[in-house]
N, C-alpha and C. Protein backbone atom coordinates (compact mmCIF):
# COMPACT_ATOMS: atom_id res chain seq x y z
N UNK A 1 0.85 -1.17 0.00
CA UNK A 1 0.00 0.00 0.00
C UNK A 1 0.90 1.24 0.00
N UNK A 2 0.56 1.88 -0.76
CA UNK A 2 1.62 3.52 -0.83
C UNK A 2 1.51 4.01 0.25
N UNK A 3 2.23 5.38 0.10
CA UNK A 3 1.91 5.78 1.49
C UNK A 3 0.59 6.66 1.83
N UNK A 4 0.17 7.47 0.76
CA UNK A 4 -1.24 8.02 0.47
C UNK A 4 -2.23 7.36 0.37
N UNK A 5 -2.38 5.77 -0.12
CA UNK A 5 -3.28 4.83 0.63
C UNK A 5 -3.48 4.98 1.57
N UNK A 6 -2.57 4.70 2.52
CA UNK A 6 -2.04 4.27 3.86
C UNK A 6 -2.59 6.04 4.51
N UNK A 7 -2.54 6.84 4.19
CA UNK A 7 -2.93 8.37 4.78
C UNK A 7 -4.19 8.40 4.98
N UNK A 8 -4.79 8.34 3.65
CA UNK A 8 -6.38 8.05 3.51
C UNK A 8 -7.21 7.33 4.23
N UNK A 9 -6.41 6.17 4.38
CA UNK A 9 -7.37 4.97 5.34
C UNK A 9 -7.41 5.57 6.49
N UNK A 10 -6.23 6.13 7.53
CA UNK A 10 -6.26 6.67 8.73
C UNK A 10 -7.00 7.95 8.59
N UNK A 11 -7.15 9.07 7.30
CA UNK A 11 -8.04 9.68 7.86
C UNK A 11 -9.17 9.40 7.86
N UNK A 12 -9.63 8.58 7.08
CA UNK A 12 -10.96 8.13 7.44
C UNK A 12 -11.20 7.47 8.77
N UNK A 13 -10.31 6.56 9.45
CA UNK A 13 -10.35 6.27 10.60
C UNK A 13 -10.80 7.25 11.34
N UNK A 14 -10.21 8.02 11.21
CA UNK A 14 -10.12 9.06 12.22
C UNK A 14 -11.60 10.24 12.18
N UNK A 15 -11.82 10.32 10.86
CA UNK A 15 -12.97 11.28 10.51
C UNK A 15 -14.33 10.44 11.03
N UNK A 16 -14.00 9.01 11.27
CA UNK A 16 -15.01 8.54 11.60
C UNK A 16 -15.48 8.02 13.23
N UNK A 17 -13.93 8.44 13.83
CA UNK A 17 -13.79 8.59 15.33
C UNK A 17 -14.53 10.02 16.00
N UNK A 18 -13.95 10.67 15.42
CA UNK A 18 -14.52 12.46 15.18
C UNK A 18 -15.88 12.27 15.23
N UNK A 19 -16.47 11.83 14.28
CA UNK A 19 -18.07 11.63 13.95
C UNK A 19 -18.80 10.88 15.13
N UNK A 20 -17.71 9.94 15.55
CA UNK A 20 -18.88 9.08 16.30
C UNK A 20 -18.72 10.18 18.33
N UNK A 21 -17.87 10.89 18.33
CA UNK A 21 -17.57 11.71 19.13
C UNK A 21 -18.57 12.89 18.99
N UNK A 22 -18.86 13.58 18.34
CA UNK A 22 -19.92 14.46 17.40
C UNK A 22 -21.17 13.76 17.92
N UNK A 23 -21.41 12.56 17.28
CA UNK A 23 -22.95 12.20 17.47
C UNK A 23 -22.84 11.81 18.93
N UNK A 24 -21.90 11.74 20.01
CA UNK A 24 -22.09 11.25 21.34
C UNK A 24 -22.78 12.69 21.97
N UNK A 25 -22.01 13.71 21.65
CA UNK A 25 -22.05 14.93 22.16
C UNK A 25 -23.47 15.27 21.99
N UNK A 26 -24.30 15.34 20.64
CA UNK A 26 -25.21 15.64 20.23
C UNK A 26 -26.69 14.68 21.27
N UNK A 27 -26.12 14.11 21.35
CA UNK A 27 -27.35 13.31 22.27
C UNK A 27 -27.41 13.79 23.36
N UNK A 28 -26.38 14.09 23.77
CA UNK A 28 -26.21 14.81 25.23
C UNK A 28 -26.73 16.02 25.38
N UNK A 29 -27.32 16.33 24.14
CA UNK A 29 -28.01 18.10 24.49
C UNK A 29 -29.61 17.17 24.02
N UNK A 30 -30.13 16.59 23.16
CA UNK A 30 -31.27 16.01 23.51
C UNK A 30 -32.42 16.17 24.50
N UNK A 31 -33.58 17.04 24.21
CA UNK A 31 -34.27 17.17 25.50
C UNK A 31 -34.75 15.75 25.99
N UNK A 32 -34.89 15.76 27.32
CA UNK A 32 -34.98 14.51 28.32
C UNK A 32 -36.29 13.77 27.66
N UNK A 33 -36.53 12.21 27.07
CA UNK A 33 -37.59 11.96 27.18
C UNK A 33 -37.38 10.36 26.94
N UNK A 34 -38.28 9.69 27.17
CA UNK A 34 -38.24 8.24 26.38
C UNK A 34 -37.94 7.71 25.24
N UNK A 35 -38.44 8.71 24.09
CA UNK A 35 -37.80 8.50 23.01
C UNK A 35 -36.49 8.41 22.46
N UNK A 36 -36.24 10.21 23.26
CA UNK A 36 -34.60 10.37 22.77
C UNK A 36 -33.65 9.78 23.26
N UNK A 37 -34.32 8.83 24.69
CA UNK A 37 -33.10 8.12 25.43
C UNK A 37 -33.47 6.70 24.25
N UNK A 38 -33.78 6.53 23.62
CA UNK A 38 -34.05 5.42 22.98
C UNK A 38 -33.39 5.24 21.93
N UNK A 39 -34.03 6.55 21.20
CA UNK A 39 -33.28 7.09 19.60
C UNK A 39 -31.34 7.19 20.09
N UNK A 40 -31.40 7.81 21.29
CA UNK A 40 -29.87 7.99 21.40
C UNK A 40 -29.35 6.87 21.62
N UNK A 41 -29.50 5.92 21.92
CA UNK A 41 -28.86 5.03 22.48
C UNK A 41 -28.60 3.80 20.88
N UNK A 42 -29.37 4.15 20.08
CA UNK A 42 -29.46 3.26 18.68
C UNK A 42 -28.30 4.01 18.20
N UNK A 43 -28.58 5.81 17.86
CA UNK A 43 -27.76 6.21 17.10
C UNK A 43 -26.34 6.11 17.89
N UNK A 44 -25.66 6.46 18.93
CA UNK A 44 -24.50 6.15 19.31
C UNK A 44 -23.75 4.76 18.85
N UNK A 45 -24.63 3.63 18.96
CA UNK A 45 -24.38 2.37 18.97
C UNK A 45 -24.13 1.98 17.10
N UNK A 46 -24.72 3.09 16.57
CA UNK A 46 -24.68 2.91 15.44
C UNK A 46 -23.58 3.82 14.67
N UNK A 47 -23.42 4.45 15.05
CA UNK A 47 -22.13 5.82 15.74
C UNK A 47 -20.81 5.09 15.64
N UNK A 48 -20.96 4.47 16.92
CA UNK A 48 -19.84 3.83 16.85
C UNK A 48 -19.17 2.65 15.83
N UNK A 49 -20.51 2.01 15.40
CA UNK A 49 -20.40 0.65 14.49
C UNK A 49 -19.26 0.92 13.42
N UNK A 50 -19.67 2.31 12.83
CA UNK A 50 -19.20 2.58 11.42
C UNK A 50 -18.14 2.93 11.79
N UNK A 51 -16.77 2.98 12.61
CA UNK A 51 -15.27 3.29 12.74
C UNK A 51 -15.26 2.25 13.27
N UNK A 52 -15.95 1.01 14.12
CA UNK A 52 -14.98 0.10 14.56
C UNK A 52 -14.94 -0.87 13.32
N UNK A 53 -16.26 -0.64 12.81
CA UNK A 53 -15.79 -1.67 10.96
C UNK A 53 -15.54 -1.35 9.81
N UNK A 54 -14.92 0.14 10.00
CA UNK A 54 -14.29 0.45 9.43
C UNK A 54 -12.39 -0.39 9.43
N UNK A 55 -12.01 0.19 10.50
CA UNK A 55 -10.81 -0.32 11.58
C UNK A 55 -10.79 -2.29 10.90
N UNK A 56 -12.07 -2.76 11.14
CA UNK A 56 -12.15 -4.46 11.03
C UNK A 56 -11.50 -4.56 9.54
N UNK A 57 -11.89 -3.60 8.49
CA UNK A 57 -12.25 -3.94 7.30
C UNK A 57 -10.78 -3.57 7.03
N UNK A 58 -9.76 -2.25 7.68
CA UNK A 58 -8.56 -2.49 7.25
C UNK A 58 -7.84 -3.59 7.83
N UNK A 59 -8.11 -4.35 8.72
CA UNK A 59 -7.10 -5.17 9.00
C UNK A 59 -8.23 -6.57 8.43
N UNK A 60 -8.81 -6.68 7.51
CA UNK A 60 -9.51 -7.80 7.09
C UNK A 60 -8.17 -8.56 6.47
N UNK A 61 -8.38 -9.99 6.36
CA UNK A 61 -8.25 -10.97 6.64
C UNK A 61 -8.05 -11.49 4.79
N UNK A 62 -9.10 -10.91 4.20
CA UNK A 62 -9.19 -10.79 2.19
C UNK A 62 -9.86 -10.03 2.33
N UNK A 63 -10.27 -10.42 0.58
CA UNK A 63 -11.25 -9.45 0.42
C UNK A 63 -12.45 -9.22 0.19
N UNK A 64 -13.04 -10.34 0.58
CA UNK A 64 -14.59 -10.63 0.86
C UNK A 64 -14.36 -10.03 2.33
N UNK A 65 -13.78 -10.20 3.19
CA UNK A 65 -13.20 -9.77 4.91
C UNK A 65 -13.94 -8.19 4.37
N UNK A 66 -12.82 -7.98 3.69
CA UNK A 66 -12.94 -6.35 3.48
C UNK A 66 -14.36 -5.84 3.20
N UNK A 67 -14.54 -6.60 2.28
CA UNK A 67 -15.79 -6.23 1.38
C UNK A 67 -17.03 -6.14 2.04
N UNK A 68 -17.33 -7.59 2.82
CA UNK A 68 -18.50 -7.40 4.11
C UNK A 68 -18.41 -6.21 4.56
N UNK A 69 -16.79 -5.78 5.27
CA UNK A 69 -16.93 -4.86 6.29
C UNK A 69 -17.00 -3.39 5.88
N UNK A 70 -16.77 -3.13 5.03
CA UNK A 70 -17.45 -1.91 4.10
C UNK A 70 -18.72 -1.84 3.67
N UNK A 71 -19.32 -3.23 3.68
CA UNK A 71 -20.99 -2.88 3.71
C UNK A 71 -21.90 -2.77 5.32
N UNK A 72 -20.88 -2.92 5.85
CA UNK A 72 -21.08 -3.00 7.23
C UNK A 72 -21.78 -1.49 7.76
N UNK A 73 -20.62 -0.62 7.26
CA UNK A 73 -20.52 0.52 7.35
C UNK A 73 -21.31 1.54 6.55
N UNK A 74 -21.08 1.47 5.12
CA UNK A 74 -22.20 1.83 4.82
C UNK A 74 -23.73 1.70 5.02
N UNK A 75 -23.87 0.34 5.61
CA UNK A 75 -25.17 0.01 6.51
C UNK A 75 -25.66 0.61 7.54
N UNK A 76 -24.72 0.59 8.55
CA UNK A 76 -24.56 1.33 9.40
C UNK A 76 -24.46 2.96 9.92
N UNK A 77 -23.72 3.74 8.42
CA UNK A 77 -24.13 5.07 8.52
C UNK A 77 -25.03 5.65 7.84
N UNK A 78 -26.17 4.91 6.95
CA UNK A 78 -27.45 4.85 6.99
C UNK A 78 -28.36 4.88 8.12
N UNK A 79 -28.38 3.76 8.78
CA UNK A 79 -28.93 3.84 9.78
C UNK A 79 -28.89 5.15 10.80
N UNK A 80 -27.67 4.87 10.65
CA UNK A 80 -27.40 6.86 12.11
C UNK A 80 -27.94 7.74 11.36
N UNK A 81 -28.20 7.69 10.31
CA UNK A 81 -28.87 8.79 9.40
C UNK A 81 -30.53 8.91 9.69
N UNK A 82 -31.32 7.80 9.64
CA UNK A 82 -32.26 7.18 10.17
C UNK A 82 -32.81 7.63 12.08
N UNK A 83 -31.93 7.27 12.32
CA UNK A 83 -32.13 7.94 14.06
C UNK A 83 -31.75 9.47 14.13
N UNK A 84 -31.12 10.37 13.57
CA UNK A 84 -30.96 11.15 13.52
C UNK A 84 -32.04 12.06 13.21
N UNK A 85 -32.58 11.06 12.08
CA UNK A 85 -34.09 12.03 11.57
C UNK A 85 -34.96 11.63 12.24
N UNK A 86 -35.23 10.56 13.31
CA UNK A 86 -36.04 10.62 14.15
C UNK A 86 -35.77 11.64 15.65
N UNK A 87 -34.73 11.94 15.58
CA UNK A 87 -34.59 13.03 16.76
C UNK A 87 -35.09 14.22 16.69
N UNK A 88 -35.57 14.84 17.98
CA UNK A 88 -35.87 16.23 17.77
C UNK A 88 -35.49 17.33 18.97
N UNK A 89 -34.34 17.66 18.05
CA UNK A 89 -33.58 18.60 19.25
C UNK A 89 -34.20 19.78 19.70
N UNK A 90 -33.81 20.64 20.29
CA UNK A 90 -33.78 21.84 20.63
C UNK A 90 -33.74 22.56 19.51
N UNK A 91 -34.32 23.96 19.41
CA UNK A 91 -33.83 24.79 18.30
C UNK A 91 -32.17 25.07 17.69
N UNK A 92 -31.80 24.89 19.14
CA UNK A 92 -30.43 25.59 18.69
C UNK A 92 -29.35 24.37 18.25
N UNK A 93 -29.92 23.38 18.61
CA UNK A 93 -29.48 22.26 17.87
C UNK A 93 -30.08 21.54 16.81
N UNK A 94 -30.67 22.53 15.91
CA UNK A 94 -30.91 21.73 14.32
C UNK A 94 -29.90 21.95 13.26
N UNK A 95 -29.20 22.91 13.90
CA UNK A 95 -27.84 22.92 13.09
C UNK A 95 -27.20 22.02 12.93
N UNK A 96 -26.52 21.44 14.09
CA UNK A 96 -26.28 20.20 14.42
C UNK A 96 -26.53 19.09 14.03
N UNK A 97 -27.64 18.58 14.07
CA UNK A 97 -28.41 17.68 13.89
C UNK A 97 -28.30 17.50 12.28
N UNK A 98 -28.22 18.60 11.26
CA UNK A 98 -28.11 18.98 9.83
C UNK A 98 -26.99 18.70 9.65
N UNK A 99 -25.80 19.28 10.10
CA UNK A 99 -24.53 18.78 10.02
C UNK A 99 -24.19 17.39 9.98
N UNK A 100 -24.50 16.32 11.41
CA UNK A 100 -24.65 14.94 11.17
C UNK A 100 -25.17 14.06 10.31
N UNK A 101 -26.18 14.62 10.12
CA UNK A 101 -27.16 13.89 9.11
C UNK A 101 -25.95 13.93 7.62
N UNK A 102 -25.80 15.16 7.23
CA UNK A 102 -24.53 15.31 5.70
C UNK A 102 -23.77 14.83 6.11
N UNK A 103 -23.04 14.54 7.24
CA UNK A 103 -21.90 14.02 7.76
C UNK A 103 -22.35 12.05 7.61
N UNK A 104 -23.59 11.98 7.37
CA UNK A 104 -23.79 10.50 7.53
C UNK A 104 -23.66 9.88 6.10
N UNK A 105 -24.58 10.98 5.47
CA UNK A 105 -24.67 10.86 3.62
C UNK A 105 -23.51 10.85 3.16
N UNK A 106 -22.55 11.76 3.68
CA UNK A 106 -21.08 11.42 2.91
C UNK A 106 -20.39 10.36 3.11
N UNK A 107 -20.42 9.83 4.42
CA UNK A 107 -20.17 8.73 4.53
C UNK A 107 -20.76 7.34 3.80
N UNK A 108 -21.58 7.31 3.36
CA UNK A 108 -22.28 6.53 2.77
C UNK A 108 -21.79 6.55 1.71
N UNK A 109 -21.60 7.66 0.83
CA UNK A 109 -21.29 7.90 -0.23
C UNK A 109 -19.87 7.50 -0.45
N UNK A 110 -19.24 7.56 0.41
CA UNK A 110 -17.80 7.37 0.41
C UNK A 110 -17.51 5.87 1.07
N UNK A 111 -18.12 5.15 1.61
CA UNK A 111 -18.30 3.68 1.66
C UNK A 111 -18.57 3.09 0.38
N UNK A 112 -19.18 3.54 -0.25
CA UNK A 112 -20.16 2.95 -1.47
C UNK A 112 -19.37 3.03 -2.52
N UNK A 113 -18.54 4.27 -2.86
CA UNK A 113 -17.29 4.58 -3.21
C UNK A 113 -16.09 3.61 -3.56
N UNK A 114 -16.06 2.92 -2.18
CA UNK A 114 -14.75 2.08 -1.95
C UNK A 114 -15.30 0.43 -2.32
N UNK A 115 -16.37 0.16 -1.98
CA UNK A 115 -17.09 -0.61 -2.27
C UNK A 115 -16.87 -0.76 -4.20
N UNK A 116 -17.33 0.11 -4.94
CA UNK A 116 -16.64 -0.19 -6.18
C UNK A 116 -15.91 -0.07 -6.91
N UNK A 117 -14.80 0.48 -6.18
CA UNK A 117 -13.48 -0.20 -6.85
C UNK A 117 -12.72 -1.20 -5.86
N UNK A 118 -13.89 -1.63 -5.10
CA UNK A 118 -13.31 -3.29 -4.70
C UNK A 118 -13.55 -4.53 -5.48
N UNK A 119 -14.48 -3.89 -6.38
CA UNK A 119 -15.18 -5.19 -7.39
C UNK A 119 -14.04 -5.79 -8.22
């Protein structure tokens, strides 16, 4: 792997550590209710999914290894996209909430991305 491979993969690692740090924070302003402790607790979990299989998928095993684990992720930051739009923040957090959500779509987009030129 070059070394700009090798750059890329870590920042994505990393952009996707960032993100899942982002969507922790964001729950935490969440007004108090049953739902949002519900919705939050999916989207974190789902938050987190997409950098730890990300992480799986570089140290996969081949490349079906790989390949699962990039649909993993793109699965997965769908979904946070999904709980996200079921949340309903505060005013002053729909900014926020807008930000994550594009922050989820790109990800997707950029899973989906890697996904075909794995074919």
């Amino acid at each position: 792997m070059t070394e700009i491979q090798n750059s890329k993969r870590f920042d994505l690692e990393d952009r996707t550590l960032n993100y899942t740090r982002s969507v922790s924070r964001y729950c935490k302003t969440l007004p108090k209710s049953v739902s949002h402790y519900e919705f939050g607790k999916q989207l974190v979990r789902s938050a987190g999914s997409v950098g730890a299989n990300y992480i799986e998928a570089n140290e996969a095993l081949s490349k079906k290894d790989f390949i699962m684990r990039v649909k993993i992720c793109r699965k997965e930051a769908k979904e946070r996209r999904y709980w996200l739009e079921l949340t309903e923040p505060d005013q002053r957090e729909f900014e926020s909430r807008k930000k994550l959500i594009q922050e989820s779509t790109e990800l997707m987009k950029i899973f989906g991305a890697i996904l075909e030129k794995s074919k």
